[in-house]
PDB file of N, CA and C in Angstrom:
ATOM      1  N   UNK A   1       0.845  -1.182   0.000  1.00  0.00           N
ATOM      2  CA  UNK A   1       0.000   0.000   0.000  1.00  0.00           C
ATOM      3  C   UNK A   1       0.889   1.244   0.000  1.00  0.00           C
ATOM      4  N   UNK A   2       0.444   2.555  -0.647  1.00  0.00           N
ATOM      5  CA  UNK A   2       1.087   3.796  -0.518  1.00  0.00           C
ATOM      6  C   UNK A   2       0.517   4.605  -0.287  1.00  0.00           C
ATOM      7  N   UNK A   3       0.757   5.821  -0.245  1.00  0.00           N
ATOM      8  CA  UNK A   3       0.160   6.971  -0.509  1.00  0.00           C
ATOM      9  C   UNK A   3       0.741   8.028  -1.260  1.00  0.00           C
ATOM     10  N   UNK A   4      -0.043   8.995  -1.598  1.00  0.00           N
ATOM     11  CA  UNK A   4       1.041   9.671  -3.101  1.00  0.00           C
ATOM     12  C   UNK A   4       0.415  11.017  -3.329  1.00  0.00           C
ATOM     13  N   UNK A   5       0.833  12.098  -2.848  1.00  0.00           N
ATOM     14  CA  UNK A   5       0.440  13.344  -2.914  1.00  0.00           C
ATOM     15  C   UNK A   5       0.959  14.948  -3.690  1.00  0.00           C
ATOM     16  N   UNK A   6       0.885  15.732  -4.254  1.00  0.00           N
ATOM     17  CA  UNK A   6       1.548  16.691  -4.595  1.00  0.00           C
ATOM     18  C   UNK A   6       1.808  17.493  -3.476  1.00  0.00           C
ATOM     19  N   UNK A   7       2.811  18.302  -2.929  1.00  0.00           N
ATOM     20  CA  UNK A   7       3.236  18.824  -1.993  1.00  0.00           C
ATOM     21  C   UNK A   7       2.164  20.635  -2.289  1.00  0.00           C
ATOM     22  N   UNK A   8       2.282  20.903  -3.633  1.00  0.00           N
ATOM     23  CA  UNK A   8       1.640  22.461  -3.613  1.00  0.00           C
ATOM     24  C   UNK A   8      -0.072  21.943  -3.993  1.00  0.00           C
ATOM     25  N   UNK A   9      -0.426  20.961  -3.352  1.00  0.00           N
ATOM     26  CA  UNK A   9      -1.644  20.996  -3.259  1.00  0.00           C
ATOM     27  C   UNK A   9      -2.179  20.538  -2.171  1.00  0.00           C
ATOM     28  N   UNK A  10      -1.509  20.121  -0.940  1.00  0.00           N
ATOM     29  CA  UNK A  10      -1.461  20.122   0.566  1.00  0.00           C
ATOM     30  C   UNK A  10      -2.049  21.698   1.207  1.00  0.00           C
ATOM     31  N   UNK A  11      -2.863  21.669   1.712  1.00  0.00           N
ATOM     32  CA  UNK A  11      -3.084  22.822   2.281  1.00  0.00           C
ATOM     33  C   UNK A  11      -2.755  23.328   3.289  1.00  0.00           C
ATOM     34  N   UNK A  12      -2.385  24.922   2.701  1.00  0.00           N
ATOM     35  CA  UNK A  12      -1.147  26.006   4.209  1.00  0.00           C
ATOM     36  C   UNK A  12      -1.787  25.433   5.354  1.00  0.00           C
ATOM     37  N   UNK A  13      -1.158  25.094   6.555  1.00  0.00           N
ATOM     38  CA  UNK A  13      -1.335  25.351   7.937  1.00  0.00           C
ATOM     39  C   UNK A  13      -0.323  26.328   8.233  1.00  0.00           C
ATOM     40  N   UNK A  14      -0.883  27.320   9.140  1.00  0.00           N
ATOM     41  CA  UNK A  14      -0.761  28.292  10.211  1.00  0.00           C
ATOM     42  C   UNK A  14      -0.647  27.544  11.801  1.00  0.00           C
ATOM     43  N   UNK A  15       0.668  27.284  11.966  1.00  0.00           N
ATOM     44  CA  UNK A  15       0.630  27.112  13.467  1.00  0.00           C
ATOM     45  C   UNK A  15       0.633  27.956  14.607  1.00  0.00           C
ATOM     46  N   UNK A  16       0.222  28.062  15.830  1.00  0.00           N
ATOM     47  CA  UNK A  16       0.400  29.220  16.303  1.00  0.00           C
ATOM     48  C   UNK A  16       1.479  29.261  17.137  1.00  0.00           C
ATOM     49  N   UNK A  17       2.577  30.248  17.355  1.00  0.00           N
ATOM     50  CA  UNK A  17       3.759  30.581  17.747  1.00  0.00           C
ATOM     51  C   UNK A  17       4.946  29.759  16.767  1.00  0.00           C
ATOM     52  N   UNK A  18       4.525  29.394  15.518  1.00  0.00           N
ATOM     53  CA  UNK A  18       5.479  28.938  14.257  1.00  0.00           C
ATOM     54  C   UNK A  18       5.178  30.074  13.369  1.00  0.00           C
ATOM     55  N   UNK A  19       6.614  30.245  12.985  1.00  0.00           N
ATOM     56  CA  UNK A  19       6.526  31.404  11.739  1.00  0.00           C
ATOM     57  C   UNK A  19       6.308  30.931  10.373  1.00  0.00           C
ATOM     58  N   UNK A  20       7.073  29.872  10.154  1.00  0.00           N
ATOM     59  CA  UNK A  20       7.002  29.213   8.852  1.00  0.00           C
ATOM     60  C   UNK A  20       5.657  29.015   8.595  1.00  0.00           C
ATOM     61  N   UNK A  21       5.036  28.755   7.376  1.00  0.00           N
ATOM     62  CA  UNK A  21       4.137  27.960   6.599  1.00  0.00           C
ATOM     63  C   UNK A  21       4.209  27.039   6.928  1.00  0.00           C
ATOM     64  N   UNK A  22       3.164  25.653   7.261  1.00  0.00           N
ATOM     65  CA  UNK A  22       3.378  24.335   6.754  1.00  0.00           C
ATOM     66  C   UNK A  22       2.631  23.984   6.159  1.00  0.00           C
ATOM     67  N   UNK A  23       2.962  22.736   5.423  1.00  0.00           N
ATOM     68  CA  UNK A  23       2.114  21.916   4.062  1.00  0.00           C
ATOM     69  C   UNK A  23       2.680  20.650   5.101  1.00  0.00           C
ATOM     70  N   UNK A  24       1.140  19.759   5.798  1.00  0.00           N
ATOM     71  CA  UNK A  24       1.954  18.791   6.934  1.00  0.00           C
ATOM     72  C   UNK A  24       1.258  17.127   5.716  1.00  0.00           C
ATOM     73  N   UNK A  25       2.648  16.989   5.544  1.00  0.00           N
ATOM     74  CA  UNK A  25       2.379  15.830   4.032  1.00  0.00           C
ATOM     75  C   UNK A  25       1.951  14.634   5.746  1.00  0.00           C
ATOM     76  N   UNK A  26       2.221  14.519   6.583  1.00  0.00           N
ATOM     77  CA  UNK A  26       1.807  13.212   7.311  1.00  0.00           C
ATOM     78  C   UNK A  26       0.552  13.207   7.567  1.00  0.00           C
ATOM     79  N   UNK A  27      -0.289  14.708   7.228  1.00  0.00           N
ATOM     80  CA  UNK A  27      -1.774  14.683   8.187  1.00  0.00           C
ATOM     81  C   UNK A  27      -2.206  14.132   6.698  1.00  0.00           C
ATOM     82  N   UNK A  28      -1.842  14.170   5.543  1.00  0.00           N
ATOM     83  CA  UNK A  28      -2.900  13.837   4.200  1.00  0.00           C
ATOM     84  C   UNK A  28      -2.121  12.419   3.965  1.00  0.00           C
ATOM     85  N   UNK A  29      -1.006  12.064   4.024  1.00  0.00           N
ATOM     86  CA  UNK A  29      -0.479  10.490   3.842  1.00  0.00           C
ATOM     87  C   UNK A  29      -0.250   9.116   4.979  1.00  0.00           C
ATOM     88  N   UNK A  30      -0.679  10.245   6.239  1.00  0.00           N
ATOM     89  CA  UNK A  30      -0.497   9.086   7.511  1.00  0.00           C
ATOM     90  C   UNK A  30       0.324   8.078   7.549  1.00  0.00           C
ATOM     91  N   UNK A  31       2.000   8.526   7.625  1.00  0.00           N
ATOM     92  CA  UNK A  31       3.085   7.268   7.784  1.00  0.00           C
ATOM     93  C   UNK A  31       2.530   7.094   8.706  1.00  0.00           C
ATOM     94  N   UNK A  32       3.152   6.082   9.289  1.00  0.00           N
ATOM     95  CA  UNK A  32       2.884   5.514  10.927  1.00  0.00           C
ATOM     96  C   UNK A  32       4.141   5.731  11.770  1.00  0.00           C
ATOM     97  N   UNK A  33       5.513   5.740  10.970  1.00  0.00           N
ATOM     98  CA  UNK A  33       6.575   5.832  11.968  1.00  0.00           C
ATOM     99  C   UNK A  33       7.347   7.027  11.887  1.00  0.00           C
ATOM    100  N   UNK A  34       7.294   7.417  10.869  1.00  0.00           N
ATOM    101  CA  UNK A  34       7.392   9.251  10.072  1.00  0.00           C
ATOM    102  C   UNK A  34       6.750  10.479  10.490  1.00  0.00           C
ATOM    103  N   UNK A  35       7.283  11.612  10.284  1.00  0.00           N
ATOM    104  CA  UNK A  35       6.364  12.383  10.169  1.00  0.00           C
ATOM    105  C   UNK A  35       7.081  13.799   9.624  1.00  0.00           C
ATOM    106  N   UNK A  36       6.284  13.776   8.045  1.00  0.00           N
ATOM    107  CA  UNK A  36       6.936  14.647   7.358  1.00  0.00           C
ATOM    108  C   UNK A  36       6.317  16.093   7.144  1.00  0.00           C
ATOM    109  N   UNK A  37       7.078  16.638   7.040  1.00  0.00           N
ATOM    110  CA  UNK A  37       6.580  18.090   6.482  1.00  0.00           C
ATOM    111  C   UNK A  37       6.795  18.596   5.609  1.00  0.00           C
ATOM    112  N   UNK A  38       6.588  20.047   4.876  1.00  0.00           N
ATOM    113  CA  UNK A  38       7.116  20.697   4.282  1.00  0.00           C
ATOM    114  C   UNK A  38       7.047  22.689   4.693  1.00  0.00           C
ATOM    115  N   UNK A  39       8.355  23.255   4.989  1.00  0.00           N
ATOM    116  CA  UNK A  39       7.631  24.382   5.694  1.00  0.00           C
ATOM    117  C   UNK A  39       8.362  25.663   4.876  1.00  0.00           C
ATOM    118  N   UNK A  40       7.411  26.419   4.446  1.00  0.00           N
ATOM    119  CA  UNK A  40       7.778  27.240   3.794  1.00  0.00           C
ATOM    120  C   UNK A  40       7.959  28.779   4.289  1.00  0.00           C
ATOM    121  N   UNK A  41       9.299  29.447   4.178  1.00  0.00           N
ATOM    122  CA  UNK A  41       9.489  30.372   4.888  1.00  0.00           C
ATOM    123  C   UNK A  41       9.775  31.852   3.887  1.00  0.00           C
ATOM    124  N   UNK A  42       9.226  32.964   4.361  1.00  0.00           N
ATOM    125  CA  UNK A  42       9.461  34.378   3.746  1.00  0.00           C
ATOM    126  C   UNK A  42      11.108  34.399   4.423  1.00  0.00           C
ATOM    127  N   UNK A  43      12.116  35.527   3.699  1.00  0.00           N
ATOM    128  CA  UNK A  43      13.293  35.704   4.058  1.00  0.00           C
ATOM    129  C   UNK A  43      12.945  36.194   5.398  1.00  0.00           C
ATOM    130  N   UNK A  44      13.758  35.597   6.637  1.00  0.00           N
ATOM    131  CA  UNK A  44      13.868  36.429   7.652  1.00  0.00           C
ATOM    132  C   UNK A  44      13.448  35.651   9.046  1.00  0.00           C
ATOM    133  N   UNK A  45      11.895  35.042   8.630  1.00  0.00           N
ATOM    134  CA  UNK A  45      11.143  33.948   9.131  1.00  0.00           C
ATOM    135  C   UNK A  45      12.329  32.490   9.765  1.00  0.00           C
ATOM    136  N   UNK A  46      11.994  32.417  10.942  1.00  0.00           N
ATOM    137  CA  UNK A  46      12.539  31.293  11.398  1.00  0.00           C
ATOM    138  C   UNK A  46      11.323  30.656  12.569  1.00  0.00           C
ATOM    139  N   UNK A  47      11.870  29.318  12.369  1.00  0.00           N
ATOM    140  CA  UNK A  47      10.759  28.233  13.647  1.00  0.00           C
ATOM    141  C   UNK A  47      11.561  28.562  14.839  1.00  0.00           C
ATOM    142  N   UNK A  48      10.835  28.020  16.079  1.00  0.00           N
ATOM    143  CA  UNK A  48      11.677  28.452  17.307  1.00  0.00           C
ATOM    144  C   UNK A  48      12.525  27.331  17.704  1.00  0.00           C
ATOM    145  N   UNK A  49      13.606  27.930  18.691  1.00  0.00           N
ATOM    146  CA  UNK A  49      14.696  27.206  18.876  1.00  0.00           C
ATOM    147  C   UNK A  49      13.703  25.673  19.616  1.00  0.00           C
ATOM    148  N   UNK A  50      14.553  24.864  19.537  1.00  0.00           N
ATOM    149  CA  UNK A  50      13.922  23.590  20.264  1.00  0.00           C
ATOM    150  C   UNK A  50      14.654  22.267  20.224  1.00  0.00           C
ATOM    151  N   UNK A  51      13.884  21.168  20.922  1.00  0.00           N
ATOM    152  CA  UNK A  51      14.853  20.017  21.053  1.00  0.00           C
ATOM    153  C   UNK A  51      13.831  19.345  20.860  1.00  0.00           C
ATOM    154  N   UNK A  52      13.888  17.982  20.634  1.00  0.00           N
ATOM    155  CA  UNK A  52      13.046  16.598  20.910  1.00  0.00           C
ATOM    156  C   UNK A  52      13.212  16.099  21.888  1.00  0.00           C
ATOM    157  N   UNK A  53      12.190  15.105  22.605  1.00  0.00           N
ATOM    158  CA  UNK A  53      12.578  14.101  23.615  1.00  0.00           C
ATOM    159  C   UNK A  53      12.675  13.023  23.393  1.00  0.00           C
ATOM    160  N   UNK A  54      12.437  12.630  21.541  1.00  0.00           N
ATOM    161  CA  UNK A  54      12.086  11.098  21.196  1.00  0.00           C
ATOM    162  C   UNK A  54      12.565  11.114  19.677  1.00  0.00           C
ATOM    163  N   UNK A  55      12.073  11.864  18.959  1.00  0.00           N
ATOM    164  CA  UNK A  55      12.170  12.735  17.175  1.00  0.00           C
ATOM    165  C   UNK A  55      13.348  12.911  17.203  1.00  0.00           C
ATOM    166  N   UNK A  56      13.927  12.054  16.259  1.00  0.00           N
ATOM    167  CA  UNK A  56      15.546  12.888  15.356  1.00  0.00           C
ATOM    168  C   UNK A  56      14.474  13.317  14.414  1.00  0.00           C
ATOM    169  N   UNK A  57      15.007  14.474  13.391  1.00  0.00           N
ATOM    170  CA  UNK A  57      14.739  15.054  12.394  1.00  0.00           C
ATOM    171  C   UNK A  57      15.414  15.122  11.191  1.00  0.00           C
ATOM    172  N   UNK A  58      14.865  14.954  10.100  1.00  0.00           N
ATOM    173  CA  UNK A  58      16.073  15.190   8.999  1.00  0.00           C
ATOM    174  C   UNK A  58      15.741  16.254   7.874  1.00  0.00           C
ATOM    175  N   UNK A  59      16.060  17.230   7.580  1.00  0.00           N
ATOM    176  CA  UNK A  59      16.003  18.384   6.692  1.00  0.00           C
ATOM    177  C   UNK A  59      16.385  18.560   5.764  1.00  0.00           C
ATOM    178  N   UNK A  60      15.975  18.638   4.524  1.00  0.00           N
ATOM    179  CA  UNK A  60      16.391  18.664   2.805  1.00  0.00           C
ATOM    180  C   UNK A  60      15.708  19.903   2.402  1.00  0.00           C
ATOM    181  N   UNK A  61      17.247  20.912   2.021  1.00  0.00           N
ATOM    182  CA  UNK A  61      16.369  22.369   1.448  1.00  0.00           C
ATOM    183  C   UNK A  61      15.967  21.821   0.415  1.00  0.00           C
ATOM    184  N   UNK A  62      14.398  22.544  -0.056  1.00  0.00           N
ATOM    185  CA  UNK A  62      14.059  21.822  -1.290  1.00  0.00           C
ATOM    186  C   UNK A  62      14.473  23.496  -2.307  1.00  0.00           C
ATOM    187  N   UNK A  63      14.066  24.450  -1.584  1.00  0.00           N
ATOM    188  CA  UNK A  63      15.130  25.625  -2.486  1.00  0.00           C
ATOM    189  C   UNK A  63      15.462  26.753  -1.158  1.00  0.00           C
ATOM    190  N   UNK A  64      16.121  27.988  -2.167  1.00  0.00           N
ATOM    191  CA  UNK A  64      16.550  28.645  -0.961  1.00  0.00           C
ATOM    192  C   UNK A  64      17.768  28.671   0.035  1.00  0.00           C
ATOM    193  N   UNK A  65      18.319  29.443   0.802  1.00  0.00           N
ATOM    194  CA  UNK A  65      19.079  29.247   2.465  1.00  0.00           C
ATOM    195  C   UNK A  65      18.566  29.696   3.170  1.00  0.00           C
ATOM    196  N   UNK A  66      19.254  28.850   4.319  1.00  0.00           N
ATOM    197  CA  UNK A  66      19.172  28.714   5.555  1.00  0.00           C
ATOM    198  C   UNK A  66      20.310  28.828   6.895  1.00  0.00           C
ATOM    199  N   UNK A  67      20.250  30.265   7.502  1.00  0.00           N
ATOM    200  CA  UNK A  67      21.048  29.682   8.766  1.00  0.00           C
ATOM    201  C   UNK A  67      20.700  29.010   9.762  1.00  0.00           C
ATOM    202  N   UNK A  68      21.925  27.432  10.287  1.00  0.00           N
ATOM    203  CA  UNK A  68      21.335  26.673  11.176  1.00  0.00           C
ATOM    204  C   UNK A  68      22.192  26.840  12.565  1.00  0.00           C
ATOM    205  N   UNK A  69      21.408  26.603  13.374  1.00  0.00           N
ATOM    206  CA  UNK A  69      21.932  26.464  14.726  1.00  0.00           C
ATOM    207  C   UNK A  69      21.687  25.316  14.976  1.00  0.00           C
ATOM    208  N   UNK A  70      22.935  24.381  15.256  1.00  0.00           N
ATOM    209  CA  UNK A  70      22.505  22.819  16.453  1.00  0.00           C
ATOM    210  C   UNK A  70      23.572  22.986  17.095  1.00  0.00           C
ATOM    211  N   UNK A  71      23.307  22.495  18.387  1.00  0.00           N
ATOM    212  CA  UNK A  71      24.140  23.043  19.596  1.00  0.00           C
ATOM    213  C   UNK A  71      24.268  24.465  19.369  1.00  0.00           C
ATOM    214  N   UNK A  72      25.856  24.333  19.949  1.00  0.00           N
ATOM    215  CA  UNK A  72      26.467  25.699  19.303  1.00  0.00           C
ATOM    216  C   UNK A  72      26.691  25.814  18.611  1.00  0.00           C
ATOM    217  N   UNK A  73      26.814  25.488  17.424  1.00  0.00           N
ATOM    218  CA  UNK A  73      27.078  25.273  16.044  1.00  0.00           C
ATOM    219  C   UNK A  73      26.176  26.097  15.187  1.00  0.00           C
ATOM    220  N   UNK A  74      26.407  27.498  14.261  1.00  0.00           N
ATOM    221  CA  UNK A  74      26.030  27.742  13.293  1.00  0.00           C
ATOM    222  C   UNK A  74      26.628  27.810  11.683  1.00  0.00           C
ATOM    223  N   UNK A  75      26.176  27.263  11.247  1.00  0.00           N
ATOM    224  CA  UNK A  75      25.844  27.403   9.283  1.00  0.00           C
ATOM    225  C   UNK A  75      25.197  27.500   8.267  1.00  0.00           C
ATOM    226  N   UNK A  76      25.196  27.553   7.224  1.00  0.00           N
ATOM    227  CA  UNK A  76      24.407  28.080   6.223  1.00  0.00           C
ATOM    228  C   UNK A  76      23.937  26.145   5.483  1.00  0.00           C
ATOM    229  N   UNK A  77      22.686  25.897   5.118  1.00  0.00           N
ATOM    230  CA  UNK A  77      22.157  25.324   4.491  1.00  0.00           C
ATOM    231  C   UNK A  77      21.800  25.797   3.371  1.00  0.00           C
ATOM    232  N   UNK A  78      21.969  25.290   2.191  1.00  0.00           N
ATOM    233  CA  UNK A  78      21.595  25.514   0.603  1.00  0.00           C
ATOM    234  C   UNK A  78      20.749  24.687  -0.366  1.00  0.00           C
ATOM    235  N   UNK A  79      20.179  24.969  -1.195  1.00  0.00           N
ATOM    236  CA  UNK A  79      19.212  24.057  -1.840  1.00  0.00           C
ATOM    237  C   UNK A  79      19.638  22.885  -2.086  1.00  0.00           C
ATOM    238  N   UNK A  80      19.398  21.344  -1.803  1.00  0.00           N
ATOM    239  CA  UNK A  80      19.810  19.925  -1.979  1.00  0.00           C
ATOM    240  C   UNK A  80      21.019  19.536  -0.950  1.00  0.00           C
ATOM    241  N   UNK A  81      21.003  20.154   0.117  1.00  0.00           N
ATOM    242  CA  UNK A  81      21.745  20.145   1.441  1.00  0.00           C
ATOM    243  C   UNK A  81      20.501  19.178   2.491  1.00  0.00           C
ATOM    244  N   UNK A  82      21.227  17.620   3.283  1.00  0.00           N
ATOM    245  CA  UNK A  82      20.642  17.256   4.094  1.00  0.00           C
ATOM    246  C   UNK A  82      21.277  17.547   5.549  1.00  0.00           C
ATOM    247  N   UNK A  83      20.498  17.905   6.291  1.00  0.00           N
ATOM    248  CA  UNK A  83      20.788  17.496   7.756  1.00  0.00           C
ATOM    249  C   UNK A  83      20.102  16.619   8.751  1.00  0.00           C
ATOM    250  N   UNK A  84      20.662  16.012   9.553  1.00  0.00           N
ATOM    251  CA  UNK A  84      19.770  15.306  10.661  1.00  0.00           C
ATOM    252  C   UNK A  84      20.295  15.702  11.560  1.00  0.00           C
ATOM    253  N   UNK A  85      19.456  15.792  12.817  1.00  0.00           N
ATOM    254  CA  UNK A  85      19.760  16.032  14.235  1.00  0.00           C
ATOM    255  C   UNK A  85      18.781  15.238  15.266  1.00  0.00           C
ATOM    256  N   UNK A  86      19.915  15.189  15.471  1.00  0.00           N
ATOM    257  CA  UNK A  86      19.816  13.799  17.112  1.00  0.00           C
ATOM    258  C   UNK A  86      18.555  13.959  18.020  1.00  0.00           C
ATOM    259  N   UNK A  87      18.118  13.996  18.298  1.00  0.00           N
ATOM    260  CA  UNK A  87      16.817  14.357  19.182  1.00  0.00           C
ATOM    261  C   UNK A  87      17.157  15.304  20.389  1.00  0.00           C
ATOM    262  N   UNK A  88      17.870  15.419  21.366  1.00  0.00           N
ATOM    263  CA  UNK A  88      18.391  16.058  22.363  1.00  0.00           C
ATOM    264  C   UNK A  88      18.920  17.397  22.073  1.00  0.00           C
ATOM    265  N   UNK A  89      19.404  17.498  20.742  1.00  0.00           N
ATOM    266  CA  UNK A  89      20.137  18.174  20.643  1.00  0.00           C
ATOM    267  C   UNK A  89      19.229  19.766  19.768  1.00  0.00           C
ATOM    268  N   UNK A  90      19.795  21.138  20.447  1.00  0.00           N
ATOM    269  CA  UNK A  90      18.636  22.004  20.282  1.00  0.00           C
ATOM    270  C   UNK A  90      19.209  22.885  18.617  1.00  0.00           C
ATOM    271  N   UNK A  91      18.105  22.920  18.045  1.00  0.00           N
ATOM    272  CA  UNK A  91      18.193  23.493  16.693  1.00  0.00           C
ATOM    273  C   UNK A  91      17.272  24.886  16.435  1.00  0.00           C
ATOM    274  N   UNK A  92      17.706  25.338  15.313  1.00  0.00           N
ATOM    275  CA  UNK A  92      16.845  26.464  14.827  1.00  0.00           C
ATOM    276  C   UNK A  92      17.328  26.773  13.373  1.00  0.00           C
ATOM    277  N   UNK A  93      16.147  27.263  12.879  1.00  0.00           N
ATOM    278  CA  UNK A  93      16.373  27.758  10.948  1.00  0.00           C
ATOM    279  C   UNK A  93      15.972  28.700  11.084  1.00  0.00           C
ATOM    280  N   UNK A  94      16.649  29.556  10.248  1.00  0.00           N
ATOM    281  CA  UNK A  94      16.337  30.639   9.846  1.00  0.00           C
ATOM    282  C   UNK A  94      16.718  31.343   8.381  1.00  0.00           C
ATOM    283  N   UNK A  95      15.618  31.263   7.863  1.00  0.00           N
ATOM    284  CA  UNK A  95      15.642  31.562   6.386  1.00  0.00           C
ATOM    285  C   UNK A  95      16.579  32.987   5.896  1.00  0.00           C
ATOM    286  N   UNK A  96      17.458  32.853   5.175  1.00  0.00           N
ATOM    287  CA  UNK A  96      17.627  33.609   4.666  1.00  0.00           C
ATOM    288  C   UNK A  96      17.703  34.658   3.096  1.00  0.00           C
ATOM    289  N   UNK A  97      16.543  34.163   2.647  1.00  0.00           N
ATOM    290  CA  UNK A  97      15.535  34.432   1.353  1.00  0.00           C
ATOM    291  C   UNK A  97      14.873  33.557   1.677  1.00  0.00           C
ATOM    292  N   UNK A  98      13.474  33.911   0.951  1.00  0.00           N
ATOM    293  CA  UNK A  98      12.353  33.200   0.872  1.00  0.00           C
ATOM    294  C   UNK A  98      13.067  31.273   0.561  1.00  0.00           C
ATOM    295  N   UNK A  99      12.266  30.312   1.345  1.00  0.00           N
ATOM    296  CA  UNK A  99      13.171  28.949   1.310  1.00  0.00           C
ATOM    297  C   UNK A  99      11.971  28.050   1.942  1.00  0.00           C
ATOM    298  N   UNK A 100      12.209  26.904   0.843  1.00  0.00           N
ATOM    299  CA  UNK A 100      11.016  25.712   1.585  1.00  0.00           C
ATOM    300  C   UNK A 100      12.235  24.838   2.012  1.00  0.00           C
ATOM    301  N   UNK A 101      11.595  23.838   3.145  1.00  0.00           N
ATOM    302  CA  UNK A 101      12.439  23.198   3.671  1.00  0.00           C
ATOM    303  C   UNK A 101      11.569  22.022   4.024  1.00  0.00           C
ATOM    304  N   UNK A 102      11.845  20.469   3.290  1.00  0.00           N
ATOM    305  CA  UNK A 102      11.181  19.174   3.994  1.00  0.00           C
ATOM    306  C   UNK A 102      11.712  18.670   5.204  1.00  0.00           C
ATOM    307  N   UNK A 103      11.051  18.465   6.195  1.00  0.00           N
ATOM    308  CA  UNK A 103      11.135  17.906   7.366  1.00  0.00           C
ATOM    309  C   UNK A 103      10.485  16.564   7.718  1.00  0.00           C
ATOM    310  N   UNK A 104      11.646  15.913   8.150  1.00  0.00           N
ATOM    311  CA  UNK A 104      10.311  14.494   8.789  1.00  0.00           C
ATOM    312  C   UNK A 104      11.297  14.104   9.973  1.00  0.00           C
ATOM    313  N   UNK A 105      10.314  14.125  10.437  1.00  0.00           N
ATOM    314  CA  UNK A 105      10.763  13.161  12.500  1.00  0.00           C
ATOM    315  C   UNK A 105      10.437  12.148  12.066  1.00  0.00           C
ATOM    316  N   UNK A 106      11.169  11.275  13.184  1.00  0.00           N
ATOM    317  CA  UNK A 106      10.971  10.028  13.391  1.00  0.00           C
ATOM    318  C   UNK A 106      11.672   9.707  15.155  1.00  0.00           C
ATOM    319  N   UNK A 107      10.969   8.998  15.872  1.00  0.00           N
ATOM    320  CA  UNK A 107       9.241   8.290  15.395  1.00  0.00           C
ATOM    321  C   UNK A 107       7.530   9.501  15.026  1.00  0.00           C
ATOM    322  N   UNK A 108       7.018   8.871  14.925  1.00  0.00           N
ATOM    323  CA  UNK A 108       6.057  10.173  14.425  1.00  0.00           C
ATOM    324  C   UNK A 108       5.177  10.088  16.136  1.00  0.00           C
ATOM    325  N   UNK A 109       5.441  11.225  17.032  1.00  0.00           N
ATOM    326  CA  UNK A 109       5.264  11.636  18.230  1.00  0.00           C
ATOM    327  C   UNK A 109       4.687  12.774  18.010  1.00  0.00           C
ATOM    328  N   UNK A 110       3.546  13.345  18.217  1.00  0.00           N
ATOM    329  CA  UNK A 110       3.127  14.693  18.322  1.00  0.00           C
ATOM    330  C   UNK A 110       3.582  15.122  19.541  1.00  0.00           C
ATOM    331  N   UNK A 111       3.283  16.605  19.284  1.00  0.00           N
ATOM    332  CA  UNK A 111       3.811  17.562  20.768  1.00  0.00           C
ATOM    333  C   UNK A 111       5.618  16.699  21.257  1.00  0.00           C
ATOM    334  N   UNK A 112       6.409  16.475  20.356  1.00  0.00           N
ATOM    335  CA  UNK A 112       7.401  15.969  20.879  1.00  0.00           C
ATOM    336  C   UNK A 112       8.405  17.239  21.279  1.00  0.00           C
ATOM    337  N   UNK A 113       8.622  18.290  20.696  1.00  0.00           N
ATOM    338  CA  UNK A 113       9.014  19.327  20.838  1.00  0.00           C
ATOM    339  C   UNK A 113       9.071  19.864  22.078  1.00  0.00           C
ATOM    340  N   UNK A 114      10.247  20.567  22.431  1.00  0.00           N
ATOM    341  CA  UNK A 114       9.983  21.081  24.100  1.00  0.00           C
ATOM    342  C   UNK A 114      10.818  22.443  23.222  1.00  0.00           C
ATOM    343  N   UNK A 115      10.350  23.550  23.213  1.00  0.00           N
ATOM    344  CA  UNK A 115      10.898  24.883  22.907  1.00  0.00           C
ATOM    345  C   UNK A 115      11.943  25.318  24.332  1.00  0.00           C
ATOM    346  N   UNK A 116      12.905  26.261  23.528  1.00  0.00           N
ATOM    347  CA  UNK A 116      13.716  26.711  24.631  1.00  0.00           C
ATOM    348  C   UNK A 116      13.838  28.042  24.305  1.00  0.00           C
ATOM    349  N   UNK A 117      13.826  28.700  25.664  1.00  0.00           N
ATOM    350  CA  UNK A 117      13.330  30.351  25.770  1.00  0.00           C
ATOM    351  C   UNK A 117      14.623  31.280  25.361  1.00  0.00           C
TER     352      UNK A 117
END
């Protein structure tokens, strides 16, 4: 069995206290152990800093940059650039031109996120 969707025909979600756009490809394809996204950002726009307690994540610019923070660690992400990050470990994007970016956790945990102030 599959499922098989166009990404620009997923409809915007507005999260509240997320800046990005999302197009959430897991609420219309329901992996079971996944959970993917796609989040689209105006230049400037970034998600908030945060960690997992369970979710590694893995990130593929689909166009666009990005400055990243994990740990202490900052750099620039570019279109067809992957990253993953460990679950513990605290991240942040921040677009720098307009930039979509696919995301998928794993395991697929809602509310896994713990933001840091």
């Amino acid at each position: 069995m599959y499922s098989k969707v166009t990404v620009d025909e997923i409809e915007e979600r507005e999260v509240e206290g997320i800046e990005p756009t999302i197009r959430a490809i897991g609420y219309e394809t329901r992996p079971e152990e996944m959970r993917p996204s796609v989040w689209e950002f105006e230049e400037g726009e970034e998600n908030n800093r945060h960690y997992h307690e369970h979710q590694e994540e893995l990130y593929l610019v689909l166009d666009g940059r990005f400055h990243v923070s994990v740990g202490e660690e900052g750099f620039e992400l570019a279109e067809g650039d992957v990253l993953v990050v460990e679950p513990s470990t605290e991240r942040q994007v921040t677009a720098l031109e307009p930039a979509r970016l696919f995301v998928v956790g794993a395991p697929n945990e809602a509310d896994d996120a713990v933001v840091v102030d």
